[in-house]
N, C-alpha and C. Protein backbone atom coordinates (compact mmCIF):
# COMPACT_ATOMS: atom_id res chain seq x y z
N UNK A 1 -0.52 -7.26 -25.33
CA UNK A 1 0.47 -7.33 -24.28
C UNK A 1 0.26 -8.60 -23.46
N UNK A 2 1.55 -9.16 -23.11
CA UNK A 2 1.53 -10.39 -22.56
C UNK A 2 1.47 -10.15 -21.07
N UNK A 3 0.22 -11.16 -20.11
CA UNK A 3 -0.10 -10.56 -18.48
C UNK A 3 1.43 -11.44 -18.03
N UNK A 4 2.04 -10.65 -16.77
CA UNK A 4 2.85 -11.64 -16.30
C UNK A 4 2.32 -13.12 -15.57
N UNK A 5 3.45 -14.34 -15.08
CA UNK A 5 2.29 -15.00 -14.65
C UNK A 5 2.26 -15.02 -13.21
N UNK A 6 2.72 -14.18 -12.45
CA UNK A 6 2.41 -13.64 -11.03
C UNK A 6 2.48 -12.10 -11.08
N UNK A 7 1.76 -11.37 -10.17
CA UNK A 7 1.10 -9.82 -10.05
C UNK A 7 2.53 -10.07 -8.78
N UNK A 8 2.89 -8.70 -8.55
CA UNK A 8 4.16 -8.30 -7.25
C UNK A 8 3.31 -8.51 -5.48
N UNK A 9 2.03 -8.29 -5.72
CA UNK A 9 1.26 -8.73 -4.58
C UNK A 9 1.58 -10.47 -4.68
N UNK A 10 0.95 -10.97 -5.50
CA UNK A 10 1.03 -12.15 -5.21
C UNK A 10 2.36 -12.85 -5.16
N UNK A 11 3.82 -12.26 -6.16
CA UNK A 11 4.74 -13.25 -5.38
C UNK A 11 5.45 -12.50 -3.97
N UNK A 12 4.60 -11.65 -3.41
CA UNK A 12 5.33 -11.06 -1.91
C UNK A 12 3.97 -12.29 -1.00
N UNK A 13 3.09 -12.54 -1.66
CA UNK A 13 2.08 -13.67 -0.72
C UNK A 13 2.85 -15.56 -0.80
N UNK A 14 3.51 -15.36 -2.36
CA UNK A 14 3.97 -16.45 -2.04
C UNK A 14 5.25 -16.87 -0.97
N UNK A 15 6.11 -15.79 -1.65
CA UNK A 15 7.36 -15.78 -0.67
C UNK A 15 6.53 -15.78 0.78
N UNK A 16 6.40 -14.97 1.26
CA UNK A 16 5.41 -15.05 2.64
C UNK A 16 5.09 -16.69 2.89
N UNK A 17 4.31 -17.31 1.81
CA UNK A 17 4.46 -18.74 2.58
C UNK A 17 5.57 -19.35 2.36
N UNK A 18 6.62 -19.31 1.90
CA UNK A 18 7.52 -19.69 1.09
C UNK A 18 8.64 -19.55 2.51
N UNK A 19 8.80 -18.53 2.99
CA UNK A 19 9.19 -18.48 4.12
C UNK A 19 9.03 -19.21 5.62
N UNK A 20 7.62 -19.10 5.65
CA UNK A 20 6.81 -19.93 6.73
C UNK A 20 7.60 -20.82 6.44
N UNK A 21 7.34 -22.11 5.30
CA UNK A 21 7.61 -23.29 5.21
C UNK A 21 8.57 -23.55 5.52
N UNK A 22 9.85 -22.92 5.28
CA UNK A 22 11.71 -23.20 5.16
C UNK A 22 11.53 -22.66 6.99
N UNK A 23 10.60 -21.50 7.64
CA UNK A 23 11.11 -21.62 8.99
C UNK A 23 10.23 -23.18 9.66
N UNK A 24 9.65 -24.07 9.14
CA UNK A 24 8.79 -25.06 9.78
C UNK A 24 7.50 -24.23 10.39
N UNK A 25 7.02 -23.08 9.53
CA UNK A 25 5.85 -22.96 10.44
C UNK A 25 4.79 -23.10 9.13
N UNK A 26 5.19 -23.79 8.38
CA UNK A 26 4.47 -24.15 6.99
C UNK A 26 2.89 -24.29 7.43
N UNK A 27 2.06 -24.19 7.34
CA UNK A 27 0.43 -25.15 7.32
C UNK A 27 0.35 -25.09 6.15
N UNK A 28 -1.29 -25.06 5.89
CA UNK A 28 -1.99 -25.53 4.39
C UNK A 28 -2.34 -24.14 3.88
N UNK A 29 -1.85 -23.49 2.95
CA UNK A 29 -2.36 -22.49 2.77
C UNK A 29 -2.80 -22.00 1.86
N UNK A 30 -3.92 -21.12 1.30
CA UNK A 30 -5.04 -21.34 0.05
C UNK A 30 -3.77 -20.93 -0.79
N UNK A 31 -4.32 -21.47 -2.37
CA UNK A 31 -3.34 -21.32 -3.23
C UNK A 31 -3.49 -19.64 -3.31
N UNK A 32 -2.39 -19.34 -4.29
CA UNK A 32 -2.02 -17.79 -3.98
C UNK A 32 -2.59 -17.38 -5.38
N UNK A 33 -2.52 -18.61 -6.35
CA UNK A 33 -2.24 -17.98 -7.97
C UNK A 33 -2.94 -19.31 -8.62
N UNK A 34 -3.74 -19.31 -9.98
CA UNK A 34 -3.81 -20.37 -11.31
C UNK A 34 -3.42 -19.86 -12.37
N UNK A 35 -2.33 -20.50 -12.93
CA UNK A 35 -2.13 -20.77 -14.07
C UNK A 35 -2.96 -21.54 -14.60
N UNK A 36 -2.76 -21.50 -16.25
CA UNK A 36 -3.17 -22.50 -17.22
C UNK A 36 -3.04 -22.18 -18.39
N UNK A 37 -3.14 -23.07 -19.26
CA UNK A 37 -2.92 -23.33 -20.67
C UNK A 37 -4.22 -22.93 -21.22
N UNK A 38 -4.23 -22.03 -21.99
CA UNK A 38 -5.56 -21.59 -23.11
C UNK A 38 -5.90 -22.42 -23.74
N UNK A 39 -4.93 -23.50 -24.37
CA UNK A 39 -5.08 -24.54 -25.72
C UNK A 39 -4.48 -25.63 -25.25
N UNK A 40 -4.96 -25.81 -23.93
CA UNK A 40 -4.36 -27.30 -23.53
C UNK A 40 -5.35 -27.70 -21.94
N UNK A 41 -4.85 -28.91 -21.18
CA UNK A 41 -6.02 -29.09 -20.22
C UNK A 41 -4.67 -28.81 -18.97
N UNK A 42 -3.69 -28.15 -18.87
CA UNK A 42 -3.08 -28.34 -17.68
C UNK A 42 -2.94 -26.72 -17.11
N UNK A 43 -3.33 -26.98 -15.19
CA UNK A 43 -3.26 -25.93 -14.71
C UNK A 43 -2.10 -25.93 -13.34
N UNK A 44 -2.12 -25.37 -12.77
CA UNK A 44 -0.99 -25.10 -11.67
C UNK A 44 -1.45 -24.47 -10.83
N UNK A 45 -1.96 -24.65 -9.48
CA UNK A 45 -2.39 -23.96 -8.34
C UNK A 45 -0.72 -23.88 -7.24
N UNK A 46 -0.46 -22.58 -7.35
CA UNK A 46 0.71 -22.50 -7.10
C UNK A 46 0.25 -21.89 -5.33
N UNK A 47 1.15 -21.89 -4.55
CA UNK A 47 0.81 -21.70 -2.84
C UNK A 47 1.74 -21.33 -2.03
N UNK A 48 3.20 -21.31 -2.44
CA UNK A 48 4.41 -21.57 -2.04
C UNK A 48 5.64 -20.50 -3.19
N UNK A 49 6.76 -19.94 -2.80
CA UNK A 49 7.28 -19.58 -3.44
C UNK A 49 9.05 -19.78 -2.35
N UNK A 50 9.79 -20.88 -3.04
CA UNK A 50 11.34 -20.67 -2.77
C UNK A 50 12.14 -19.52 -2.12
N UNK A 51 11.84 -18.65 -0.97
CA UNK A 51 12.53 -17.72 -0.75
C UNK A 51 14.02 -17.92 -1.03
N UNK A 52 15.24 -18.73 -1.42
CA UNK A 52 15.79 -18.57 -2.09
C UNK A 52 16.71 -18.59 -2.76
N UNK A 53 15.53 -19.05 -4.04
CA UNK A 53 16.15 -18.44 -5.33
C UNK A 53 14.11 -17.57 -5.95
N UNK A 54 13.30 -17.48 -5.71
CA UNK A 54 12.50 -16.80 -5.90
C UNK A 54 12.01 -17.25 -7.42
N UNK A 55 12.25 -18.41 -7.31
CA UNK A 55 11.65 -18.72 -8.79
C UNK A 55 11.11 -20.15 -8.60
N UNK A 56 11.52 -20.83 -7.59
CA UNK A 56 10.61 -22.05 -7.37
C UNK A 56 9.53 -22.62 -7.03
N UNK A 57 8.21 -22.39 -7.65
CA UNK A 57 7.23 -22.46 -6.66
C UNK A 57 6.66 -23.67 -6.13
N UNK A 58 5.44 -23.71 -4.89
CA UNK A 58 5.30 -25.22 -4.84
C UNK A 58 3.61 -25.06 -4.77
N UNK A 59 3.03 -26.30 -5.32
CA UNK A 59 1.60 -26.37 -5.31
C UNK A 59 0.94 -27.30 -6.42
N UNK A 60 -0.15 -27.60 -6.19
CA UNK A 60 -0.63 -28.58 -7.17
C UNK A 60 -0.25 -28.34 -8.90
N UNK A 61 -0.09 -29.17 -9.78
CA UNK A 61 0.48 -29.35 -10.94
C UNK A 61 -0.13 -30.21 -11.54
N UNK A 62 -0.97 -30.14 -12.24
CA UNK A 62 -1.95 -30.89 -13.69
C UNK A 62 -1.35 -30.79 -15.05
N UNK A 63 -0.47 -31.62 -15.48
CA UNK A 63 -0.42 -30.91 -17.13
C UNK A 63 -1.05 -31.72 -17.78
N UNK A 64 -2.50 -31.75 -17.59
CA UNK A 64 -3.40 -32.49 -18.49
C UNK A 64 -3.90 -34.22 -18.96
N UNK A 65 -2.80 -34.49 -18.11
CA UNK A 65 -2.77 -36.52 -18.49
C UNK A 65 -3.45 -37.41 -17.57
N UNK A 66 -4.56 -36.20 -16.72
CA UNK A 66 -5.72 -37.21 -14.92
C UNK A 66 -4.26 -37.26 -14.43
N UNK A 67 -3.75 -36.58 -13.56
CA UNK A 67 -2.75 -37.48 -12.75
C UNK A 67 -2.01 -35.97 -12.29
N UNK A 68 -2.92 -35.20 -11.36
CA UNK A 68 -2.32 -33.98 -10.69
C UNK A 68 -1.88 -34.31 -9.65
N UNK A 69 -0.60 -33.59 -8.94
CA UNK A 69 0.16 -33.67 -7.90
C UNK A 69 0.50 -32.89 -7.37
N UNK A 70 1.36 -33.10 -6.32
CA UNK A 70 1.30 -31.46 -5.62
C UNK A 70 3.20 -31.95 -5.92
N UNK A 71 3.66 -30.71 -5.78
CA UNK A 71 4.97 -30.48 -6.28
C UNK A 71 5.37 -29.27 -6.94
N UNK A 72 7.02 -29.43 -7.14
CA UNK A 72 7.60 -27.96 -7.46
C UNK A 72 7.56 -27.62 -9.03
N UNK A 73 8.11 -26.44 -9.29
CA UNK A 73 8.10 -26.02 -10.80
C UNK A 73 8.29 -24.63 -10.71
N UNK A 74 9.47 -24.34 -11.66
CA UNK A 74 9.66 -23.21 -11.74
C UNK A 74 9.32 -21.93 -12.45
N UNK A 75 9.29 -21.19 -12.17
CA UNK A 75 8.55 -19.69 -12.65
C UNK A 75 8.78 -19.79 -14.16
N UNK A 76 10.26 -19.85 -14.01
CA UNK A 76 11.09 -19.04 -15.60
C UNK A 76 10.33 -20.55 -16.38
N UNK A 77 10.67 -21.79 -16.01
CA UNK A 77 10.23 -22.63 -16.97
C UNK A 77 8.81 -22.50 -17.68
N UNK A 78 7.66 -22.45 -16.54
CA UNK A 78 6.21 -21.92 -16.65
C UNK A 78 6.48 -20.98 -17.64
N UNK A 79 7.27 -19.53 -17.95
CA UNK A 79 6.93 -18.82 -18.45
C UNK A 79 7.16 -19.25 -20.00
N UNK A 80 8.21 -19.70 -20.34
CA UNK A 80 8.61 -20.67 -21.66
C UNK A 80 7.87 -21.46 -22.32
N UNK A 81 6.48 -22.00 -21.51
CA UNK A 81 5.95 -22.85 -21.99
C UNK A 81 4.78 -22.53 -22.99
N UNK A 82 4.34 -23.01 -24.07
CA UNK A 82 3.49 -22.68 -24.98
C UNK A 82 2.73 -23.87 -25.02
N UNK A 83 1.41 -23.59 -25.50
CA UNK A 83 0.43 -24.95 -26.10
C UNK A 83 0.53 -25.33 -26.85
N UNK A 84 -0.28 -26.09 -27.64
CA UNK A 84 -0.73 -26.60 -28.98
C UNK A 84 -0.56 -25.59 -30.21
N UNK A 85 -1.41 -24.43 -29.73
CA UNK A 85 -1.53 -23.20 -30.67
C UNK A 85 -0.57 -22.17 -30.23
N UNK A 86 0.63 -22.43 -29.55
CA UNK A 86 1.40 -21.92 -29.38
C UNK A 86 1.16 -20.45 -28.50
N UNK A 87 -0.17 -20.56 -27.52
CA UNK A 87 -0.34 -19.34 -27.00
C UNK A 87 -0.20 -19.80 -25.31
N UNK A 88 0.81 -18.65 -24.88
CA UNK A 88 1.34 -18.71 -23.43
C UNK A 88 0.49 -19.20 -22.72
N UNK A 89 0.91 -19.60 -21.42
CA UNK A 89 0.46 -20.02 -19.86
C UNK A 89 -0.02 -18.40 -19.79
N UNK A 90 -1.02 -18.68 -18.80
CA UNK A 90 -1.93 -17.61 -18.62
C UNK A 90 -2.23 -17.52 -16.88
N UNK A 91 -2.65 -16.61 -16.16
CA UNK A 91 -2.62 -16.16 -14.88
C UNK A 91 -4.36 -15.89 -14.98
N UNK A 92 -4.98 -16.87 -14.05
CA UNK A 92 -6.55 -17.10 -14.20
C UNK A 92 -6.82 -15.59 -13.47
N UNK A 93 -7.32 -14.32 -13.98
CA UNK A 93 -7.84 -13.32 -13.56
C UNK A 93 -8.54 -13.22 -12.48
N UNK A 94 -9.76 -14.01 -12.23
CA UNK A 94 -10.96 -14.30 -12.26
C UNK A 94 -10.58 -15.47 -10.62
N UNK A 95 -9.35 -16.23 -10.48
CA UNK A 95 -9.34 -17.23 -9.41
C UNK A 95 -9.84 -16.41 -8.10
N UNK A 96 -10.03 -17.23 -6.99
CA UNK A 96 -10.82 -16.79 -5.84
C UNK A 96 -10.64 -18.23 -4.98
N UNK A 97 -9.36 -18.54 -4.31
CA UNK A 97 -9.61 -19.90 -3.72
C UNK A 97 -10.68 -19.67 -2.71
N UNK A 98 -11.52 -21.38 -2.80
CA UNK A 98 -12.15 -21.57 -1.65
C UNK A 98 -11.93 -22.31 -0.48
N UNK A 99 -10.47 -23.17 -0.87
CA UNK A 99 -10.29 -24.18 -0.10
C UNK A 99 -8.62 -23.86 0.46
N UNK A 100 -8.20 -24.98 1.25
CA UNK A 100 -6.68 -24.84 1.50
C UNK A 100 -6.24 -25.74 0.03
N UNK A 101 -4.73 -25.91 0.22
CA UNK A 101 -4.31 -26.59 -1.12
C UNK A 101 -4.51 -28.39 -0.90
N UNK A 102 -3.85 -28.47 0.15
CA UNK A 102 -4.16 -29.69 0.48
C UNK A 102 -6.16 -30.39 -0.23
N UNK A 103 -6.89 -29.65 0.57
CA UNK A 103 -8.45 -29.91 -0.16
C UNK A 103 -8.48 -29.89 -1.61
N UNK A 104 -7.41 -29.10 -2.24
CA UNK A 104 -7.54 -28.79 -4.17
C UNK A 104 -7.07 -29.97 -4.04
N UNK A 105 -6.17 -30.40 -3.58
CA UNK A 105 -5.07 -31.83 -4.06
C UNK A 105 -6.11 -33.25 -3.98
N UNK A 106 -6.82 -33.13 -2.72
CA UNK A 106 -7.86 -34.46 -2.84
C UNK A 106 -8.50 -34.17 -3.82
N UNK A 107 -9.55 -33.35 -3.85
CA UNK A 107 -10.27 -33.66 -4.59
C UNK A 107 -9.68 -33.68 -6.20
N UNK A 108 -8.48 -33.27 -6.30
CA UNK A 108 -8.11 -33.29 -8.00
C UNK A 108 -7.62 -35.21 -7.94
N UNK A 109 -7.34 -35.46 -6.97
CA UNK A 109 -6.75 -36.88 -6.93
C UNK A 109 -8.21 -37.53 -7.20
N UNK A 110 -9.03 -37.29 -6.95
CA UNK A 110 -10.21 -38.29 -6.52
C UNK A 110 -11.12 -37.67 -8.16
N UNK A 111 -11.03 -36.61 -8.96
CA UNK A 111 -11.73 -36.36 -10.12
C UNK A 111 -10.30 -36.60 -11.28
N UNK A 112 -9.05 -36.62 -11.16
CA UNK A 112 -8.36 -36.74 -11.91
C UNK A 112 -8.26 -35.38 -12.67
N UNK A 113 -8.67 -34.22 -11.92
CA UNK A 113 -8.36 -33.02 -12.73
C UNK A 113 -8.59 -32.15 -11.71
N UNK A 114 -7.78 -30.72 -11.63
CA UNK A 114 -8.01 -29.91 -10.37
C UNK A 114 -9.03 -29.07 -10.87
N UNK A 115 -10.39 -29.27 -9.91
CA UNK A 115 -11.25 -28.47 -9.74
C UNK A 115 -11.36 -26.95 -9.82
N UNK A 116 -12.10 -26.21 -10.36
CA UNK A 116 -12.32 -24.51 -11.00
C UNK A 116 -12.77 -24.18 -9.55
């Protein structure tokens, strides 16, 4: 069975910031969710969710080439996407942010890959 790639807790945490942001009371806020590719080097620290259309999210974006950014991307597209070996984007079980997103974003700028 395929995991979805957000749990209903986490996109009611994203919308939650997702909201903040569109009222201007946005800050930095720890990412909510990681994606990533099983058979590839790109991940997605997502932090933000489009209240709406509920499918846009916003947060750092690596697809593997040193050169992560912070920016949007959408759910449905994420979910479409396959690797090398053709096995889905995946929802890191196991994540536990330690930082705000902004801190993931330096330091992925300054190693050329976002930090575990």
């Amino acid at each position: 069975m395929i995991q979805p790639l957000i749990t209903a807790e986490q996109r009611e945490q994203l919308l939650a910031n997702g909201h903040a942001y569109a009222a201007g009371h946005g800050s930095d806020p720890l990412p909510v969710v990681r994606l990533f590719t099983p058979d590839a080097h790109a991940i997605w620290l997502l932090a933000a969710l489009d209240p709406t259309d509920g499918d846009t999210a916003y947060g750092l974006c690596d697809v593997g080439i040193g050169m992560p950014e912070l920016g949007h991307v959408r759910l449905s597209d994420l979910a479409s996407i396959v690797g090398p070996l053709k096995r889905p984007i995946l929802r890191d079980l196991y994540f536990r942010p330690t930082r705000p997103l902004s801190a993931y974003a330096l330091l992925a700028q300054l190693d050329g890959s976002i930090p575990d």
